[in-house]
Structure formats: C-alpha cells, structure tokens
N, C-alpha and C. Protein backbone atom coordinates (compact mmCIF):
# COMPACT_ATOMS: atom_id res chain seq x y z
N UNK A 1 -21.58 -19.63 34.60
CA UNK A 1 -20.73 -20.22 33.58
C UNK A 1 -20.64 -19.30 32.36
N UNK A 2 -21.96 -18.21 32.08
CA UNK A 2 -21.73 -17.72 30.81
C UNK A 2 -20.89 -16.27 30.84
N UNK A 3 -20.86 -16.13 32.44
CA UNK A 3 -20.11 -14.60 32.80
C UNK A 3 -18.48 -15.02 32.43
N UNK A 4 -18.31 -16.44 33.06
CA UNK A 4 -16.55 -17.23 32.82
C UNK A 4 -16.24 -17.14 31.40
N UNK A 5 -17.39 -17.33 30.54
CA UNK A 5 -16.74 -17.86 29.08
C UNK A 5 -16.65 -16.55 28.29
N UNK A 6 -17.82 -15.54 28.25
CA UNK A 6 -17.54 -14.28 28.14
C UNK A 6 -16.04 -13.51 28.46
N UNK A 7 -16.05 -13.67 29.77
CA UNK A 7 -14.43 -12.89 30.50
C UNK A 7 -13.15 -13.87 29.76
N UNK A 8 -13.07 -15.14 29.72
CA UNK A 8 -11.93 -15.68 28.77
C UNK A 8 -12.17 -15.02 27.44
N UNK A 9 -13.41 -15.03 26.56
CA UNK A 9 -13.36 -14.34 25.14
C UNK A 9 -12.81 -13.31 25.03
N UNK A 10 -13.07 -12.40 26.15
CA UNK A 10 -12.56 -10.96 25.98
C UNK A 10 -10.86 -10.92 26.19
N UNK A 11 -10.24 -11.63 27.23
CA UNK A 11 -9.30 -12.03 26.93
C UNK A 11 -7.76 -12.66 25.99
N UNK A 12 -9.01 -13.37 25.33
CA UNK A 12 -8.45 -13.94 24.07
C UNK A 12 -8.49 -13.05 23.29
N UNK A 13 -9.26 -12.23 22.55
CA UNK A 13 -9.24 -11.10 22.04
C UNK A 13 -8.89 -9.68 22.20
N UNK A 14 -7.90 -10.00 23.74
CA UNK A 14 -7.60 -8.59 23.80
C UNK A 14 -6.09 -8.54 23.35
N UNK A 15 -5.94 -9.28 22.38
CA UNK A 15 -4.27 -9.11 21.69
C UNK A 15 -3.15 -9.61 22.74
N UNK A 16 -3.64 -10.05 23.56
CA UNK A 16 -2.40 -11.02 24.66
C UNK A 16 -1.76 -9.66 24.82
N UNK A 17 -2.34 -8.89 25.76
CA UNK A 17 -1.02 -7.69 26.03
C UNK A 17 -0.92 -7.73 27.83
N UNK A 18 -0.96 -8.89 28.41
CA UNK A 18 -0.28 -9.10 29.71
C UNK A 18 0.84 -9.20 29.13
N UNK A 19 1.89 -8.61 30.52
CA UNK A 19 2.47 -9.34 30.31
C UNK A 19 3.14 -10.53 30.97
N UNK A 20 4.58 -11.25 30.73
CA UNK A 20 4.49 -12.76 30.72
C UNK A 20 5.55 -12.63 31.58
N UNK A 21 5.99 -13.59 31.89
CA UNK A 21 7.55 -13.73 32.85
C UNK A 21 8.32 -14.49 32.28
N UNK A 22 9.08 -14.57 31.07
CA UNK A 22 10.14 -15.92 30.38
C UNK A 22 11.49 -15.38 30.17
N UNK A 23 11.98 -16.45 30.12
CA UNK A 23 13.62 -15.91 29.60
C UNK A 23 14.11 -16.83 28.07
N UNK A 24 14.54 -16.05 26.99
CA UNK A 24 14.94 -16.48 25.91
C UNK A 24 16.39 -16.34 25.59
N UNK A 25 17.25 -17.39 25.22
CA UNK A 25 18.47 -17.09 24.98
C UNK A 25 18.58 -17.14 23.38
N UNK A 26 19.74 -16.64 23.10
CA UNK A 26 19.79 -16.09 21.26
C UNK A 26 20.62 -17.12 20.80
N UNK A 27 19.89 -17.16 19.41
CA UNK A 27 20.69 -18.60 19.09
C UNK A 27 21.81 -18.13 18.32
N UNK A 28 22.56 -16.63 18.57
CA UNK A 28 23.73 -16.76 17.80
C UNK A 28 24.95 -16.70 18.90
N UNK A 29 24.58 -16.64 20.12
CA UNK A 29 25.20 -16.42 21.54
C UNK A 29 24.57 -17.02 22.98
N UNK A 30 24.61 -18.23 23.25
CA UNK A 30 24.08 -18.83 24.14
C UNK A 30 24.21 -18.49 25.49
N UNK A 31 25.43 -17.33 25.74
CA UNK A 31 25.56 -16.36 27.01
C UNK A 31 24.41 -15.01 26.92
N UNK A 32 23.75 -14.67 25.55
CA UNK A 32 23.10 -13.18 25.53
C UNK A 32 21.49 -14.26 25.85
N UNK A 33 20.91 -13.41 26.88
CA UNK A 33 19.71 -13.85 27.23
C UNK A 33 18.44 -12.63 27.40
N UNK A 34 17.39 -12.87 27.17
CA UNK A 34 16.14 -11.93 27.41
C UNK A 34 15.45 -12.33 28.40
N UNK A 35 15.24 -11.49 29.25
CA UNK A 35 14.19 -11.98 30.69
C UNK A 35 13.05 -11.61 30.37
N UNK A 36 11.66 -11.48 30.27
CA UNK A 36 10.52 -10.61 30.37
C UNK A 36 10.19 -11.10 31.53
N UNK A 37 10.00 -9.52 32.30
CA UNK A 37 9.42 -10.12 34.02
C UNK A 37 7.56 -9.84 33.59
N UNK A 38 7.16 -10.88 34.81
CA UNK A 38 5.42 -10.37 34.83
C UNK A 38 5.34 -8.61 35.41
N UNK A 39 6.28 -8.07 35.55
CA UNK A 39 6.07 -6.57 36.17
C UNK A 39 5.93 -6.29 34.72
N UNK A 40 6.50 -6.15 33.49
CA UNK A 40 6.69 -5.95 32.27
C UNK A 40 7.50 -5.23 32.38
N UNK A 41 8.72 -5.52 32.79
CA UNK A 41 10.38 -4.99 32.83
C UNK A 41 11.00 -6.09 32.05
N UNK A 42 11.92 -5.57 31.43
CA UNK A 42 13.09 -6.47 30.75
C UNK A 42 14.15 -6.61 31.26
N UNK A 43 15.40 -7.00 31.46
CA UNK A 43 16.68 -7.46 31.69
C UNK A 43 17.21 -8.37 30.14
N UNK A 44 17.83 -7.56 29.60
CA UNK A 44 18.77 -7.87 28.46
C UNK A 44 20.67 -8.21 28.76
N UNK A 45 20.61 -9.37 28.62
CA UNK A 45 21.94 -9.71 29.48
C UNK A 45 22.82 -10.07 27.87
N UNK A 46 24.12 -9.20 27.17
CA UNK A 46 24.30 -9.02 26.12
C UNK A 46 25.85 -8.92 26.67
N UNK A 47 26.78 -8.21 26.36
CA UNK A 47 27.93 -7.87 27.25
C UNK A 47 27.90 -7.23 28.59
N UNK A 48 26.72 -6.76 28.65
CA UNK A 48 26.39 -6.10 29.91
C UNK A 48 25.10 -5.87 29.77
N UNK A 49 24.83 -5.76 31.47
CA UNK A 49 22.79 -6.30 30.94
C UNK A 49 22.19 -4.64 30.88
N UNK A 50 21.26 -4.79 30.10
CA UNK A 50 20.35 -3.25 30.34
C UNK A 50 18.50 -4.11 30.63
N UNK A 51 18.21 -2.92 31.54
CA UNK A 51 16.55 -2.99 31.94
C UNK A 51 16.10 -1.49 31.30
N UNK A 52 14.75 -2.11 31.19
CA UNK A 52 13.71 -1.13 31.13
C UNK A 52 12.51 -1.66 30.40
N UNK A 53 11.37 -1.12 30.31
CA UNK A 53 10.25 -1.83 30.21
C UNK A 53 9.92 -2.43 29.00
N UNK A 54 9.03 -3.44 28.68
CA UNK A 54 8.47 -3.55 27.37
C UNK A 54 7.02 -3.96 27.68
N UNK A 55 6.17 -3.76 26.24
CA UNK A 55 4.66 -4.30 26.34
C UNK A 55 4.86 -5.12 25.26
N UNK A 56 3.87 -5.86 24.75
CA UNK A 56 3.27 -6.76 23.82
C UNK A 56 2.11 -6.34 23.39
N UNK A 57 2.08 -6.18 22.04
CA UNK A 57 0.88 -5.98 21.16
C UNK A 57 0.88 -7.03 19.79
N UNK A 58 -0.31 -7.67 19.67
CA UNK A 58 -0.40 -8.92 18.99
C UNK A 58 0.65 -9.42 18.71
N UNK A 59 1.41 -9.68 17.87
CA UNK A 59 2.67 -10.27 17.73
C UNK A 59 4.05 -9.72 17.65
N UNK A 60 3.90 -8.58 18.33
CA UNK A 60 5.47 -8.13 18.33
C UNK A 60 5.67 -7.95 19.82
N UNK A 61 7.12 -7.81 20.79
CA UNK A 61 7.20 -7.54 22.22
C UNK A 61 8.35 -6.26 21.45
N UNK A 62 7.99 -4.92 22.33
CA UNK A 62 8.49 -3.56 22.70
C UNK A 62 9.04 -3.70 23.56
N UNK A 63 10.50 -3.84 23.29
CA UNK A 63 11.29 -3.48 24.33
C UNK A 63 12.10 -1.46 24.18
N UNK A 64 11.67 -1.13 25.11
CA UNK A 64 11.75 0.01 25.35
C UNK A 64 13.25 1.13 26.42
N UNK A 65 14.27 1.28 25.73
CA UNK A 65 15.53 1.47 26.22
C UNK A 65 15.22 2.45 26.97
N UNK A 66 15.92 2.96 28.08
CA UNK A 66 16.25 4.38 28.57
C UNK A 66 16.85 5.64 27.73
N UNK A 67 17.53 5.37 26.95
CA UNK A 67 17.71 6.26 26.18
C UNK A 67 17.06 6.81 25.36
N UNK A 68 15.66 6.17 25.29
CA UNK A 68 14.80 6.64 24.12
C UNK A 68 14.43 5.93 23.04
N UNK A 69 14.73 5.09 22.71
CA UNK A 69 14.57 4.51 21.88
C UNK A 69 14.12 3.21 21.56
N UNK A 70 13.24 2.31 20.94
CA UNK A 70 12.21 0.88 20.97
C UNK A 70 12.49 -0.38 20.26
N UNK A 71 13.28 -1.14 20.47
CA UNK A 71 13.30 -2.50 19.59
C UNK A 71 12.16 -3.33 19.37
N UNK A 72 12.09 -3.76 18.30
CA UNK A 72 10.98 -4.67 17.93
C UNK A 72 11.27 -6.04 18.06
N UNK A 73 10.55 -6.74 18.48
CA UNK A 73 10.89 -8.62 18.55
C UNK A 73 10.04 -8.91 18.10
N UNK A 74 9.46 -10.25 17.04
CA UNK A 74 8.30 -10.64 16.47
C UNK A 74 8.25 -11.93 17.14
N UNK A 75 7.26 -12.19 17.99
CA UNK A 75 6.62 -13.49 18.24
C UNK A 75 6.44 -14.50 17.10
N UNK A 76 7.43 -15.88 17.28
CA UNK A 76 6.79 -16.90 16.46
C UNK A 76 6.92 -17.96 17.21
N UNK A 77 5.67 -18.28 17.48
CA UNK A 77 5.74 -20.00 18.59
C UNK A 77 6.49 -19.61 19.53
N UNK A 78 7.14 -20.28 20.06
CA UNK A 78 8.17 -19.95 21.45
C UNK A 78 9.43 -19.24 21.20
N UNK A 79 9.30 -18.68 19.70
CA UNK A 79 10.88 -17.78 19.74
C UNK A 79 10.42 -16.39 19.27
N UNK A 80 11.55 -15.73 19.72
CA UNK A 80 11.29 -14.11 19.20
C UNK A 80 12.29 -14.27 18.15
N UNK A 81 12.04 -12.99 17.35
CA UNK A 81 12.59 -12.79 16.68
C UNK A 81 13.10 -11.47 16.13
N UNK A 82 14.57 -10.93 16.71
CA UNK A 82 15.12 -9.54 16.80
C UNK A 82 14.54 -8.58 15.35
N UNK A 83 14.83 -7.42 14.99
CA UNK A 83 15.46 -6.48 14.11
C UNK A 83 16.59 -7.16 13.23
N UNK A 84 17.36 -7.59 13.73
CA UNK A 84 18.94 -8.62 12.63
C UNK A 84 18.25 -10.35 12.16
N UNK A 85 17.34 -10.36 12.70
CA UNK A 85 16.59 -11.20 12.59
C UNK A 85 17.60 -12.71 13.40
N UNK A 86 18.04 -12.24 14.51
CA UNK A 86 18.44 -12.95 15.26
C UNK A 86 17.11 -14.12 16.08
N UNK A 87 17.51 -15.21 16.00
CA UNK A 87 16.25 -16.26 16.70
C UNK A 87 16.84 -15.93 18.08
N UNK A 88 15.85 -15.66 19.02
CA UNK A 88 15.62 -15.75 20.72
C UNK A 88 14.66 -17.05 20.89
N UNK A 89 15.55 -18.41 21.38
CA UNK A 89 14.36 -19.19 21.64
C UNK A 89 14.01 -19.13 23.11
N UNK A 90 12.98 -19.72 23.48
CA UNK A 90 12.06 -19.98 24.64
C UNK A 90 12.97 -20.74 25.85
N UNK A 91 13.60 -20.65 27.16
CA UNK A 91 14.18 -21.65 27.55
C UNK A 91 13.47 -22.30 28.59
C-alpha cells in the first residue's frame, strides 16, 4: 500500500505532463474544435484542420505546428485558453 501511495504522489507532482485525449470547441466558433489525442497529437479543425504534436507542462498545453512554430493554451478548469484569449471549452 505504501509503494501505491508513493507512485500516485510522484504523479501528482509530476506537473500532469501525460498526455490526455479531449476535444474542446471555441466559444467564438462552435464549428472550430481542438482534439488532444492520448498519442499527444493534435487535430485543430479551424477552416481546415492542421495536426501535429503538443505536450503539457503545469498549466499551459504546447501545441506545436509543422512549420515551426508553438501556440500557447492556458489551462483553466475544463477550458483552455488561446493567445487572443479565445475560451476553448471542454466538450
């Protein structure tokens, strides 16, 4: 029992950087949606969808373009929250 409660602590403290499998739609466009797969791939479905990976580190999710370049989302409760400070809620 004390090896179980140990391995959850370390867990809890390792900044939640699994990652998750959800999909969030944006509350300024109820067609633009965010997938996070458990592979930690994205699918961004916007006018046309783009993939590529993201991680999570304490409260922000990295989504990470092909072209080079990293958007930031800030975790609050079940919504993200873009760069334009667009709300992504939880669906």
């Amino acid at each position: 029992m004390k090896n179980i409660m140990i391995v959850l602590f370390l867990v809890c403290v390792s900044g939640c950087t699994m990652p998750i499998h959800e999909t969030y739609i944006s509350s300024d466009n109820e067609t633009q949606s965010l997938e996070l797969g458990s592979d930690g791939m994205y699918v961004l479905h916007l006018n046309q969808s783009y993939t590529g990976q993201y991680h999570i580190s304490n409260d922000r999710v990295y989504l990470s373009y092909p072209m080079g370049y990293t958007v930031t989302l800030q975790i609050v409760g079940n919504q993200l929250i873009d760069e334009n400070g667009t709300i992504w809620e939880k669906s």
